[in-house]
Protein backbone atom coordinates (compact mmCIF):
# COMPACT_ATOMS: atom_id res chain seq x y z
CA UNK A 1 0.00 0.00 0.00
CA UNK A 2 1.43 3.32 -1.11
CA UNK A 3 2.14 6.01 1.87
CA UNK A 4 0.62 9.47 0.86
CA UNK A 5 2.67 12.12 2.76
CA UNK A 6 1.48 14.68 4.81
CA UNK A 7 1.75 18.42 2.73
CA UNK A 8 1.82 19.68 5.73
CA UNK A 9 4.63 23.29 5.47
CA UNK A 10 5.43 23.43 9.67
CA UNK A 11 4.17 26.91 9.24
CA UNK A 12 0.52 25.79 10.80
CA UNK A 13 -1.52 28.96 11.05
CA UNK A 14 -5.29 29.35 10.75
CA UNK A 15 -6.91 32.08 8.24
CA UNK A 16 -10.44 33.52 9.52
CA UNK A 17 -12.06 30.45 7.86
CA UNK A 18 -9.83 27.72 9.50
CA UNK A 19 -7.88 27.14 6.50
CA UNK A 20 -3.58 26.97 7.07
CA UNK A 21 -1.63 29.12 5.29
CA UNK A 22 1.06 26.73 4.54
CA UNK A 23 -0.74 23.90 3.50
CA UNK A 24 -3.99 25.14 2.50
CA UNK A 25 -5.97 22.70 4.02
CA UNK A 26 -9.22 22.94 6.65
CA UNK A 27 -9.05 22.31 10.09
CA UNK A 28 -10.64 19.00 9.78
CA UNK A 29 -8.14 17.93 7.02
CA UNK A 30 -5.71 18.42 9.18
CA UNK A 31 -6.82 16.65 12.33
CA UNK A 32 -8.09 13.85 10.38
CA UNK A 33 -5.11 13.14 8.10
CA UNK A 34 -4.18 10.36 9.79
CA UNK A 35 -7.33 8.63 10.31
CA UNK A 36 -7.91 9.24 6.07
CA UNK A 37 -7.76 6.14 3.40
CA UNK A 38 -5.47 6.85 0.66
CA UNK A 39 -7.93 8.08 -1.64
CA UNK A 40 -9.24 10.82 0.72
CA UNK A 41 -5.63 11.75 1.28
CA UNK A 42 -5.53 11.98 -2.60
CA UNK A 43 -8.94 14.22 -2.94
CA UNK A 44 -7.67 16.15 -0.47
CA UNK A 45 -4.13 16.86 -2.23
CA UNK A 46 -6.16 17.47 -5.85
CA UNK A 47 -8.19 20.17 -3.63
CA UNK A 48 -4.87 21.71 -2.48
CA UNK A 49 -3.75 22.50 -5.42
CA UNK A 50 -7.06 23.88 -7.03
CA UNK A 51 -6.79 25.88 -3.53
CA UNK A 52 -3.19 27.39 -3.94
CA UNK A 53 -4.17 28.11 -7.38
CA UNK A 54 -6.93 30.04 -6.95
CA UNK A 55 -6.11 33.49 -6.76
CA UNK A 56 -9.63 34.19 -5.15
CA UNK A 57 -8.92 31.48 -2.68
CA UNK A 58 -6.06 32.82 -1.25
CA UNK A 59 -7.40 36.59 -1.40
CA UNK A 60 -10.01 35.27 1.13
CA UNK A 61 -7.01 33.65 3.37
CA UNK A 62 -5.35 37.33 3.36
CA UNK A 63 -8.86 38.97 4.11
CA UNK A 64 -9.13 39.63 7.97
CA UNK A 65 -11.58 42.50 8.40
């Protein structure tokens, strides 16, 4: 069985809607990584990438009214 690494940066801060800004994933990807088949750990790597991507995305990580 193939071992999907973590993306995780070491950077591990939370935008206003519980994203990280070094990994770009949610709260609940995080805490549940380990816990995650293989194929969720790939979804989840296909979303990171559509989510450092998007320049909208990340707008709404810098946003902190």
């Amino acid at each position: 069985m193939e071992h999907i690494i973590s993306p995780c940066k070491l950077i591990c801060k939370y935008d206003k809607n519980r994203f990280c800004i070094g990994c770009y994933r949610s709260a609940f990807e995080i805490i549940n990584w380990q816990k995650m088949t293989n194929e969720e750990k790939s979804t989840v790597i296909v979303n990171l990438a559509k989510r450092k991507n998007d320049v909208n995305f990340r707008f709404k990580m810098l946003d902190e009214d």
